[in-house]
PDB file of N, CA and C in Angstrom:
ATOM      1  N   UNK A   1      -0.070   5.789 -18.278  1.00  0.00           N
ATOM      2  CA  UNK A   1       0.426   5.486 -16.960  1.00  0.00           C
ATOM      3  C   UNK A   1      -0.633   4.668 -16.216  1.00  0.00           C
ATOM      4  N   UNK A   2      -0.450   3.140 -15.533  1.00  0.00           N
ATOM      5  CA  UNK A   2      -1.253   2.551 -14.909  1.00  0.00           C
ATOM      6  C   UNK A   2      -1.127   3.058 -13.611  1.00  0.00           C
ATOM      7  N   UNK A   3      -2.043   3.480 -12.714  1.00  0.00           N
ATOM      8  CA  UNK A   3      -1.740   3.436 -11.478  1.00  0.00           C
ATOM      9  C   UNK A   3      -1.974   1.531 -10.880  1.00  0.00           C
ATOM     10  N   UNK A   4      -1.443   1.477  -9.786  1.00  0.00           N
ATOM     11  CA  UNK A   4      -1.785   0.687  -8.483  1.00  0.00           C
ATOM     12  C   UNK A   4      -1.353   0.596  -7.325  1.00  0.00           C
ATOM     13  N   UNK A   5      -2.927   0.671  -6.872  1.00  0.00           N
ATOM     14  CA  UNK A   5      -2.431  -0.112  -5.249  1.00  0.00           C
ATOM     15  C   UNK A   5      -2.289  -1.241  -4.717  1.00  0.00           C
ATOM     16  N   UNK A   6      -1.187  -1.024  -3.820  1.00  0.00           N
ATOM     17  CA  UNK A   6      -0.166  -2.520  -3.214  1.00  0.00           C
ATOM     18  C   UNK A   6      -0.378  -2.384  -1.924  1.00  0.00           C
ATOM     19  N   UNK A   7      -1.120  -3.509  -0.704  1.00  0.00           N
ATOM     20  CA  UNK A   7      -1.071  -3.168   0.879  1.00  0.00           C
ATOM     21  C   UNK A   7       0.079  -2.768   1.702  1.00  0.00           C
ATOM     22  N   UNK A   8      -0.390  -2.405   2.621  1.00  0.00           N
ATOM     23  CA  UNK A   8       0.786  -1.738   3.477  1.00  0.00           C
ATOM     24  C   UNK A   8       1.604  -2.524   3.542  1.00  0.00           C
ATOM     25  N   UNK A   9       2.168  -3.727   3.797  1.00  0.00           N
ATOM     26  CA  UNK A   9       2.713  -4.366   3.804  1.00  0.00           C
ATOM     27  C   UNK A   9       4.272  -4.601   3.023  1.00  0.00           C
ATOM     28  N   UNK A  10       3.539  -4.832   1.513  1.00  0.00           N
ATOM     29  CA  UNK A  10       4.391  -4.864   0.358  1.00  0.00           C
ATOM     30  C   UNK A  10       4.757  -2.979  -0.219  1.00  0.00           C
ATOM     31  N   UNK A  11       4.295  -2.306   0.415  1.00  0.00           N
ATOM     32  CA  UNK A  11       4.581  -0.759  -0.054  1.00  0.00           C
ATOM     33  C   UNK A  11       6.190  -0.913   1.017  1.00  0.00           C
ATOM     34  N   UNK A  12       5.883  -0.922   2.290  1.00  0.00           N
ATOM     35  CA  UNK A  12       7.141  -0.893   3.011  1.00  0.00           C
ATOM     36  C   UNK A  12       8.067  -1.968   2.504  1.00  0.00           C
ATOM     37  N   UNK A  13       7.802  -3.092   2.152  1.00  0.00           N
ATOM     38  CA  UNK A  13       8.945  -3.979   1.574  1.00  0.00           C
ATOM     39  C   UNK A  13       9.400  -3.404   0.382  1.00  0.00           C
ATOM     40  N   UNK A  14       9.049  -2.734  -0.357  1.00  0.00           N
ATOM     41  CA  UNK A  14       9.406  -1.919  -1.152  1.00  0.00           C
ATOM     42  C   UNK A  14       9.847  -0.519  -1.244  1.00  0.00           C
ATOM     43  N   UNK A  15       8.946  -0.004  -0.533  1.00  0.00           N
ATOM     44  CA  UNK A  15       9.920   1.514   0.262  1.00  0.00           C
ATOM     45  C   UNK A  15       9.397   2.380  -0.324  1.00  0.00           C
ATOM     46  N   UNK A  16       8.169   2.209  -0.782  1.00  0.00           N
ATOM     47  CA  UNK A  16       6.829   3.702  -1.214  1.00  0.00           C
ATOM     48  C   UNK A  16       6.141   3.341  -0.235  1.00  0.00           C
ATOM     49  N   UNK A  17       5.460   4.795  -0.425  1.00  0.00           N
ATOM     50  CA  UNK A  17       4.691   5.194   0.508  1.00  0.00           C
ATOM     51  C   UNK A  17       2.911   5.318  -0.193  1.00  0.00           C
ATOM     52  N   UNK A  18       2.490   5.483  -1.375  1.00  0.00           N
ATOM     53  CA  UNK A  18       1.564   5.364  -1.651  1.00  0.00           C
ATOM     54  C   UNK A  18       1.411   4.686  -3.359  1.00  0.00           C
ATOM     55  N   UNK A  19       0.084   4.849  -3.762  1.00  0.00           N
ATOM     56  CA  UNK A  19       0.511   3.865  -5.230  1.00  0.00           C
ATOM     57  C   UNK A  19       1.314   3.922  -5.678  1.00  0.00           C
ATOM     58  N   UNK A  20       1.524   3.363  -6.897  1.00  0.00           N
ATOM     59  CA  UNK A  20       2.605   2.895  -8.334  1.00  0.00           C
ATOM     60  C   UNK A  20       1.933   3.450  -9.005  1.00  0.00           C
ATOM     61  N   UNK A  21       2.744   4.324 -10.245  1.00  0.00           N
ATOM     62  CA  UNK A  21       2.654   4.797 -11.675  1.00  0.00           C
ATOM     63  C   UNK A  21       3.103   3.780 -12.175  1.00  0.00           C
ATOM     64  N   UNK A  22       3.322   2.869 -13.382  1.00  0.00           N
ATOM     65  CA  UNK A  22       4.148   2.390 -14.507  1.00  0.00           C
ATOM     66  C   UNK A  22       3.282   2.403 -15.393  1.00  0.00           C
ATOM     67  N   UNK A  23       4.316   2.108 -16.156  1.00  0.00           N
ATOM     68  CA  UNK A  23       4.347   2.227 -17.987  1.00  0.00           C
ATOM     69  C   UNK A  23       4.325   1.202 -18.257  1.00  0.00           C
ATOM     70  N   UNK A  24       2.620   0.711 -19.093  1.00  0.00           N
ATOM     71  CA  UNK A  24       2.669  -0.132 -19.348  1.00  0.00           C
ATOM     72  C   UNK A  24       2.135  -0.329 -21.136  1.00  0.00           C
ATOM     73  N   UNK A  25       2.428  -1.238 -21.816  1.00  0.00           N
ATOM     74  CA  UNK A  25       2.557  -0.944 -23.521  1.00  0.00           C
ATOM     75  C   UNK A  25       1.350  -2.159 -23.560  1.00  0.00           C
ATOM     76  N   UNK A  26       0.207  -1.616 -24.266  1.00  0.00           N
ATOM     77  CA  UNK A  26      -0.834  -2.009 -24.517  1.00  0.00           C
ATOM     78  C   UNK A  26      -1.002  -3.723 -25.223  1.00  0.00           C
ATOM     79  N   UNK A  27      -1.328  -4.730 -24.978  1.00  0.00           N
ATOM     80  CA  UNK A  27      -2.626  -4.343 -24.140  1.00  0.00           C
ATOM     81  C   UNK A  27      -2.674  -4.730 -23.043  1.00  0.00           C
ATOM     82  N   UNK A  28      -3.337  -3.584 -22.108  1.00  0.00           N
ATOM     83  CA  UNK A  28      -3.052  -3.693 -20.672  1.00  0.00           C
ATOM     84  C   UNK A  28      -3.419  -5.118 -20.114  1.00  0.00           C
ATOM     85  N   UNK A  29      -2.573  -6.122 -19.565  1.00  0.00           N
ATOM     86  CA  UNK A  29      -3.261  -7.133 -19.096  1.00  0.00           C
ATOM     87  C   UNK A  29      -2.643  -7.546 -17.867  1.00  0.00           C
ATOM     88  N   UNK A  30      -3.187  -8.222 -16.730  1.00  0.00           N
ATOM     89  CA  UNK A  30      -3.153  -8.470 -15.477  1.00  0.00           C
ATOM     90  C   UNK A  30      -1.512  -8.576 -15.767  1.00  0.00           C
ATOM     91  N   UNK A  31      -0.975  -9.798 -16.400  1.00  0.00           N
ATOM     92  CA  UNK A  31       0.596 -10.183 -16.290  1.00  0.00           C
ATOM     93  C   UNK A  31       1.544  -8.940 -16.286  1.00  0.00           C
ATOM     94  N   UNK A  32       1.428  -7.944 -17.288  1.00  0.00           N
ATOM     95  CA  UNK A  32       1.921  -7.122 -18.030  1.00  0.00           C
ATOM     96  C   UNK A  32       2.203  -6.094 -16.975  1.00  0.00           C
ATOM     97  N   UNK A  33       0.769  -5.854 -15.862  1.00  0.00           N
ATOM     98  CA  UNK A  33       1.168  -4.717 -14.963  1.00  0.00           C
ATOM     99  C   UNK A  33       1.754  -5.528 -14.400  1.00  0.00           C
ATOM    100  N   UNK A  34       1.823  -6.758 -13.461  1.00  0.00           N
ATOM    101  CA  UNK A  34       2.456  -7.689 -12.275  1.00  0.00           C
ATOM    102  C   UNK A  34       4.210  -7.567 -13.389  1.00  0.00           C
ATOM    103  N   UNK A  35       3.951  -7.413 -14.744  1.00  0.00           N
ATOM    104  CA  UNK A  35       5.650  -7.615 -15.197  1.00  0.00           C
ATOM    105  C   UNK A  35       6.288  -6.104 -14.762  1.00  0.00           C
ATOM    106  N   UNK A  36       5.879  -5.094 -14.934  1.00  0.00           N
ATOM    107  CA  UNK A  36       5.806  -3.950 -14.513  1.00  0.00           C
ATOM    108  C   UNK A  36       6.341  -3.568 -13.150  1.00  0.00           C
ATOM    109  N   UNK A  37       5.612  -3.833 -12.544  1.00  0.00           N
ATOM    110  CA  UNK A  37       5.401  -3.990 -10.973  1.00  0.00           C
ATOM    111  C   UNK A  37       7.047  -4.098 -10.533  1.00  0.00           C
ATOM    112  N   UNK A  38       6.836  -5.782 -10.847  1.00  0.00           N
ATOM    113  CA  UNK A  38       8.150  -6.415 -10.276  1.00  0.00           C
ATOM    114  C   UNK A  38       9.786  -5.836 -11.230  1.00  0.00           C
ATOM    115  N   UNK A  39       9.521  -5.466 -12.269  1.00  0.00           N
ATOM    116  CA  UNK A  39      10.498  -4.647 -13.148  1.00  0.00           C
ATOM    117  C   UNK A  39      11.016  -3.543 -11.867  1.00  0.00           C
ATOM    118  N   UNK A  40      10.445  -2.665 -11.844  1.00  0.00           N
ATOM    119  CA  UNK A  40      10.060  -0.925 -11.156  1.00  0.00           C
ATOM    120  C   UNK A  40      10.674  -1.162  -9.916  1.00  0.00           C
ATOM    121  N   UNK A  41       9.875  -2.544  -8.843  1.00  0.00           N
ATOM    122  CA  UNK A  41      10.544  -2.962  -7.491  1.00  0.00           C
ATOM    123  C   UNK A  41      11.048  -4.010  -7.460  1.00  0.00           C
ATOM    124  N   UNK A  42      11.982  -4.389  -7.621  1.00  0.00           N
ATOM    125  CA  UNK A  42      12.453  -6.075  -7.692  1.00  0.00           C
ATOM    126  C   UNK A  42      12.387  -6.694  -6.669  1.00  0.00           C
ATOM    127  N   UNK A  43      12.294  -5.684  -5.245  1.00  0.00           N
ATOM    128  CA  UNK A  43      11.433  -6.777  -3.621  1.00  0.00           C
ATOM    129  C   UNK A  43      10.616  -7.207  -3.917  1.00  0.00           C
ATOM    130  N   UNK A  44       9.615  -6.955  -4.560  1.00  0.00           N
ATOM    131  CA  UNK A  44       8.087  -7.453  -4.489  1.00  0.00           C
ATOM    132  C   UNK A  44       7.974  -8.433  -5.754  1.00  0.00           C
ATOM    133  N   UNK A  45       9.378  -9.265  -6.438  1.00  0.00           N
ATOM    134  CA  UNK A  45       8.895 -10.227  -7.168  1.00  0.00           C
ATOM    135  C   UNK A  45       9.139 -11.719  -6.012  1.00  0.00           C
ATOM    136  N   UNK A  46       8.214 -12.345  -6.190  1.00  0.00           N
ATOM    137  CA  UNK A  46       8.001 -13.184  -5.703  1.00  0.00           C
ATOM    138  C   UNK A  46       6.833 -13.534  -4.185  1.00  0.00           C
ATOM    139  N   UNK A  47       6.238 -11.969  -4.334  1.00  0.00           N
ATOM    140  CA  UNK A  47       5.531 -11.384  -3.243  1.00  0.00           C
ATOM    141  C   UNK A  47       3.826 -11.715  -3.545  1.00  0.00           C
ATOM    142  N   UNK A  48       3.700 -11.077  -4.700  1.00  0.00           N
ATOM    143  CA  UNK A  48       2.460 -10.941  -5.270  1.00  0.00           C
ATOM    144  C   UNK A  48       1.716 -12.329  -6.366  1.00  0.00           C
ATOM    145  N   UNK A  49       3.337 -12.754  -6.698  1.00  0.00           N
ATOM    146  CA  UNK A  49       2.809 -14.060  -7.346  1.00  0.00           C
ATOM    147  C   UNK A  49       4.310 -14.816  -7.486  1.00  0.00           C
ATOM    148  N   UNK A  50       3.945 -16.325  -7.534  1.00  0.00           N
ATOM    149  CA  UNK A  50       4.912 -17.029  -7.462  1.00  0.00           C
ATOM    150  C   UNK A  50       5.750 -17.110  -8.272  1.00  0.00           C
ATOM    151  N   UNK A  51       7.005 -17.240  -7.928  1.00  0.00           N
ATOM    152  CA  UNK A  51       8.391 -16.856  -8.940  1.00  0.00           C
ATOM    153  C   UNK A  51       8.169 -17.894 -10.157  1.00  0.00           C
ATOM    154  N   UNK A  52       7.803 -19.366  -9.914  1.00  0.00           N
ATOM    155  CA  UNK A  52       7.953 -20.230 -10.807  1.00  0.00           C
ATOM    156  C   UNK A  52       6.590 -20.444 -11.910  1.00  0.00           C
ATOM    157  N   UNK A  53       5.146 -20.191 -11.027  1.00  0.00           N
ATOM    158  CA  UNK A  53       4.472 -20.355 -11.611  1.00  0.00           C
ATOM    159  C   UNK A  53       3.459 -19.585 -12.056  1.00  0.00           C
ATOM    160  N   UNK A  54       4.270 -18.485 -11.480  1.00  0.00           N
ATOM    161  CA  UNK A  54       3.484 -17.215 -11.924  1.00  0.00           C
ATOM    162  C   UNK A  54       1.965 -16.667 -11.201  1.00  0.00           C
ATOM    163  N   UNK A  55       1.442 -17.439 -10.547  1.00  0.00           N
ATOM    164  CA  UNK A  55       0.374 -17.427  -9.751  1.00  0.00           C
ATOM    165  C   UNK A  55       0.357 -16.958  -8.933  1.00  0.00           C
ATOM    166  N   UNK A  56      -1.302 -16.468  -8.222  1.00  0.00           N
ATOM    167  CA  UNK A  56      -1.805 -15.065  -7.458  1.00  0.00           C
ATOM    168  C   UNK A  56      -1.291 -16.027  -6.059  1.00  0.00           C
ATOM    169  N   UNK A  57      -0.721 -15.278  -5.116  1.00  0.00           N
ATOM    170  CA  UNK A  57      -0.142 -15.480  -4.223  1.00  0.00           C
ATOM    171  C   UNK A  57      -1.465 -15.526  -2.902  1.00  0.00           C
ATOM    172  N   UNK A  58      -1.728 -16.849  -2.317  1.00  0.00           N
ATOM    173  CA  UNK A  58      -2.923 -17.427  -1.715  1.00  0.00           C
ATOM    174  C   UNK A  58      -4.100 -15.863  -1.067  1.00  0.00           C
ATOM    175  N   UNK A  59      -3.354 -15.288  -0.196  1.00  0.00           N
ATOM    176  CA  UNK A  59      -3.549 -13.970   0.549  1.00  0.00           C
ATOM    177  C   UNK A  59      -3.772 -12.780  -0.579  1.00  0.00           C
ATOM    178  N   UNK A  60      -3.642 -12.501  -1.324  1.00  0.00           N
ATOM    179  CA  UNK A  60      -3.735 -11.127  -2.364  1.00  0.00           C
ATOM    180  C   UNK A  60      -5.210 -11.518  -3.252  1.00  0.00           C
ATOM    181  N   UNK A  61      -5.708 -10.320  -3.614  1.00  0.00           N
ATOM    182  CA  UNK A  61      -6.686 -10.640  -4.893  1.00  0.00           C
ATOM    183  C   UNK A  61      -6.776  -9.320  -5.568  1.00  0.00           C
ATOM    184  N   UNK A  62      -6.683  -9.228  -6.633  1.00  0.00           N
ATOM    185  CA  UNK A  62      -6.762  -8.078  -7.451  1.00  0.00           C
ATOM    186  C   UNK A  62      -8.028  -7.519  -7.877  1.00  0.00           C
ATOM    187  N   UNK A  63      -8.345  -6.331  -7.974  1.00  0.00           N
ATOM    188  CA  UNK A  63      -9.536  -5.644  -8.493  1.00  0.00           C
ATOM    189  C   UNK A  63      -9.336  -4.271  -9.084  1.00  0.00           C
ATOM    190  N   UNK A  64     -10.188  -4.113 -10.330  1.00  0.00           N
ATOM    191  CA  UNK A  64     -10.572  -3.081 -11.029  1.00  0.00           C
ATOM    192  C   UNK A  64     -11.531  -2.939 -11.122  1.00  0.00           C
ATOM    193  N   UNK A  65     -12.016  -1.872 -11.264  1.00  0.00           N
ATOM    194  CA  UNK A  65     -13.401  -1.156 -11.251  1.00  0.00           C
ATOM    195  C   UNK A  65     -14.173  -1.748 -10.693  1.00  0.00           C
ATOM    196  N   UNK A  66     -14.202  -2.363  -9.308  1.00  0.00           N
ATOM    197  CA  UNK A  66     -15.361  -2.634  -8.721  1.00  0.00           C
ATOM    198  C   UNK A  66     -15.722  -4.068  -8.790  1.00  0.00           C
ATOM    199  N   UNK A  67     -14.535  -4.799  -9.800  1.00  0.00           N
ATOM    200  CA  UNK A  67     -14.469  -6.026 -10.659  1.00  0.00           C
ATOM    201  C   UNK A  67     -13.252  -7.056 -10.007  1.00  0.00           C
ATOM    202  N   UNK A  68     -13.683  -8.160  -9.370  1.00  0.00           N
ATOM    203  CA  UNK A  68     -12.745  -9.303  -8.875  1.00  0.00           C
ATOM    204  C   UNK A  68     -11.920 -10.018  -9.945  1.00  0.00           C
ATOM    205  N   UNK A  69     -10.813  -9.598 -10.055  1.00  0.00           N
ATOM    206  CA  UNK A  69      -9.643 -10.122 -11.484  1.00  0.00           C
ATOM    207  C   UNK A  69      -8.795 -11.522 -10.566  1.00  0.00           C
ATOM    208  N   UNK A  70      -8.650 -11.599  -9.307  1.00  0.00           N
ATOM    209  CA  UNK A  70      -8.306 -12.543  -9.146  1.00  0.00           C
ATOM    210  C   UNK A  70      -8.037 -14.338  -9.287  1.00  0.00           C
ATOM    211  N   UNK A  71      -9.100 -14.520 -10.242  1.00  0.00           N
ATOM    212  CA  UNK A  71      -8.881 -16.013 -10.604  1.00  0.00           C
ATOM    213  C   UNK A  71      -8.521 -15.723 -11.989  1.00  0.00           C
ATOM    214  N   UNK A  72      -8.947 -14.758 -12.684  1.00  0.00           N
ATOM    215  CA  UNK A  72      -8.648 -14.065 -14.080  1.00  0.00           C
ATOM    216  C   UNK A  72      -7.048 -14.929 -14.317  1.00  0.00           C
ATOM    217  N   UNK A  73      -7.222 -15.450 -15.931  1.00  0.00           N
ATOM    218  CA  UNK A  73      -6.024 -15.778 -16.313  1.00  0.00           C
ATOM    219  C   UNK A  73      -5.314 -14.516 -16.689  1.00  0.00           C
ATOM    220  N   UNK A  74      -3.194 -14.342 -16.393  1.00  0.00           N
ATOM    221  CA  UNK A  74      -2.612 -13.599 -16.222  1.00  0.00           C
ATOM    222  C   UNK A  74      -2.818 -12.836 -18.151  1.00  0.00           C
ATOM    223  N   UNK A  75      -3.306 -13.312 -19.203  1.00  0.00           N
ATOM    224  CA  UNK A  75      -3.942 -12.691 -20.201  1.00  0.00           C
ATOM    225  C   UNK A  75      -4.926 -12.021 -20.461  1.00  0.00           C
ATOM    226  N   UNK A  76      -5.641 -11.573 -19.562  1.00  0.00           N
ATOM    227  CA  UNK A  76      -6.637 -10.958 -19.187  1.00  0.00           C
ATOM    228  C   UNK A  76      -7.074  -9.752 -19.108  1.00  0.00           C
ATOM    229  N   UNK A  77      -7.282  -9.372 -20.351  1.00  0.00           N
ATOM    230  CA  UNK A  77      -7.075  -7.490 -20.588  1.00  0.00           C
ATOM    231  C   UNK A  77      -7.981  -6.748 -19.303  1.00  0.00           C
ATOM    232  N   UNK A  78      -7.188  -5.919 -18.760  1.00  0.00           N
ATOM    233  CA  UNK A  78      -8.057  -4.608 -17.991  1.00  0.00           C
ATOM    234  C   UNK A  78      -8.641  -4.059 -18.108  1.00  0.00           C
ATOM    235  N   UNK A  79     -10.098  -2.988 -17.847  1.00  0.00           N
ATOM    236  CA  UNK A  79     -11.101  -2.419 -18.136  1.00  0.00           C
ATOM    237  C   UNK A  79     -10.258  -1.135 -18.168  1.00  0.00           C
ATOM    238  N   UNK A  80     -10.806  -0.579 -19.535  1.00  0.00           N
ATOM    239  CA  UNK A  80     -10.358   0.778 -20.034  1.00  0.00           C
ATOM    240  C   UNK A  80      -9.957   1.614 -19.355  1.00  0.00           C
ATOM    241  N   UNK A  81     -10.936   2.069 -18.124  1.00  0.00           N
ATOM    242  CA  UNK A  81     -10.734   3.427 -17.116  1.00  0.00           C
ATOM    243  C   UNK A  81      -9.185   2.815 -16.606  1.00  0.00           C
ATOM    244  N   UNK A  82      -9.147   1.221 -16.414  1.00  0.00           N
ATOM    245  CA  UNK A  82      -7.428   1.093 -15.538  1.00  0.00           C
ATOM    246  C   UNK A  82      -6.598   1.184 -16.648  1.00  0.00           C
ATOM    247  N   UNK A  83      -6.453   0.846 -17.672  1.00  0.00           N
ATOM    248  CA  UNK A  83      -5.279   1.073 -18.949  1.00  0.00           C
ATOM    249  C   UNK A  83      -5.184   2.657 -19.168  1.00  0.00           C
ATOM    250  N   UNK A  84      -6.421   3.243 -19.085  1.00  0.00           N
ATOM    251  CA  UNK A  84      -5.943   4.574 -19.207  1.00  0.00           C
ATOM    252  C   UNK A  84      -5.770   5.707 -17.834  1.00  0.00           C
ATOM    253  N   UNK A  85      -5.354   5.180 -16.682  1.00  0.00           N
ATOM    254  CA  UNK A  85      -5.085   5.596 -15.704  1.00  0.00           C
ATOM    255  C   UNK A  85      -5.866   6.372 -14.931  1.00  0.00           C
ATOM    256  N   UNK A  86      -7.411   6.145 -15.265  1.00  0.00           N
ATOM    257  CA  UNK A  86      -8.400   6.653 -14.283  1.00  0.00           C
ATOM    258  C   UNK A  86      -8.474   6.253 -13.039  1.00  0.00           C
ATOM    259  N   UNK A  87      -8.696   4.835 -13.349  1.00  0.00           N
ATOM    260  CA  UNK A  87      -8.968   4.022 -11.907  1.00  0.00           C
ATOM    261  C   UNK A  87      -7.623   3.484 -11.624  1.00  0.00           C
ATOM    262  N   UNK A  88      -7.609   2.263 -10.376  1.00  0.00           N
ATOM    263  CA  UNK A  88      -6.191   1.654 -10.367  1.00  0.00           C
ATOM    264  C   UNK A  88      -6.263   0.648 -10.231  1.00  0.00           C
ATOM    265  N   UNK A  89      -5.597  -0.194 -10.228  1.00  0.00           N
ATOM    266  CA  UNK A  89      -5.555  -1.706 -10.102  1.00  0.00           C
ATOM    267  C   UNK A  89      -5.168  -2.006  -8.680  1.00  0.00           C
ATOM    268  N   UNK A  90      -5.967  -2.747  -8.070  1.00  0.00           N
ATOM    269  CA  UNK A  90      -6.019  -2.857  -6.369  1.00  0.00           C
ATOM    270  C   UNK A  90      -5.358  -4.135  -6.043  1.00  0.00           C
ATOM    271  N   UNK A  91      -4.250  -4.420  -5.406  1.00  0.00           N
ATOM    272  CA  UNK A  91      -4.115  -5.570  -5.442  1.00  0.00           C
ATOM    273  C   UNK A  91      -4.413  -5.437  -3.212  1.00  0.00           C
ATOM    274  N   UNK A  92      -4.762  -6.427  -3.289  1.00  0.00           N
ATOM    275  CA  UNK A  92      -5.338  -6.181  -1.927  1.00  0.00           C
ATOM    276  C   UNK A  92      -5.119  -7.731  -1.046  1.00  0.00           C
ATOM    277  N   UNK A  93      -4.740  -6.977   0.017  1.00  0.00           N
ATOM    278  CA  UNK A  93      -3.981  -8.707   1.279  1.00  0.00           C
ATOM    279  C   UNK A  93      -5.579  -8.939   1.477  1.00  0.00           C
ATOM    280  N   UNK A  94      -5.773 -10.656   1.495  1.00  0.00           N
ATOM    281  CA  UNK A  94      -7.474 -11.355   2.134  1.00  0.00           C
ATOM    282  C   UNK A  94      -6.998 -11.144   3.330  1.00  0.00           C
ATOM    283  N   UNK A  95      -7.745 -10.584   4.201  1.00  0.00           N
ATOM    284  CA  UNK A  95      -7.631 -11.061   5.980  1.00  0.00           C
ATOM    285  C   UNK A  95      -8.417 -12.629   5.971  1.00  0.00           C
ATOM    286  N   UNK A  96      -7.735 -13.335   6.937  1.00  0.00           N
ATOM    287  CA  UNK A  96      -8.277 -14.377   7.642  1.00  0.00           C
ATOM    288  C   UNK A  96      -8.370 -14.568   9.120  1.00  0.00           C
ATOM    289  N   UNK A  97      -8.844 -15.418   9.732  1.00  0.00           N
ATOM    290  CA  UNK A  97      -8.472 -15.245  10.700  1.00  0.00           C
ATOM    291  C   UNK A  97      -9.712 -16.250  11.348  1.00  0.00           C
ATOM    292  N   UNK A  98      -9.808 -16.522  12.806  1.00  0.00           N
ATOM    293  CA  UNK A  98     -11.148 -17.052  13.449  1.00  0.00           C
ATOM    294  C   UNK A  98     -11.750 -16.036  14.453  1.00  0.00           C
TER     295      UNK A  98
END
């Protein structure tokens, strides 16, 4: 079971209230949970990455263990503790602002 967390934002567009469990079939890689993801909630495809090109959506960046996966190509296996559901996969809104 992968966990992740999704910002407040995309949890209410989706209608949980705290992380995601899914099932994901080895080997764990960035695409595979985002295929997951959007499988489980079908609001949040086109949220987190672009419908056509598959890409990290400008505002979001993903992290595991302490580790910036965001420019990471979507083949990009996950660090053990997140495939085996220790840690979670963070997908997290950038603030901007002036």
């Amino acid at each position: 079971m992968i966990r992740v967390e999704i910002p407040y934002h995309l949890r209410v567009l989706a209608g949980i209230t705290a992380e995601v469990q899914l099932d994901v079939e080895p080997p764990v890689t960035i695409g595979a949970v985002l295929d997951a993801l959007e499988a489980k909630y079908p609001t949040l495809r086109g949220t987190v990455r672009d419908h056509i090109t598959q890409e990290r959506r400008a505002f979001l960046r993903y992290y595991a263990c302490e580790q910036d996966f965001s420019l990471a190509p979507l083949e990009t296996q996950l660090p053990e503790p997140v495939a085996m559901g220790v840690e979670p996969l963070l997908v997290i809104a950038a603030v901007a602002g002036g």
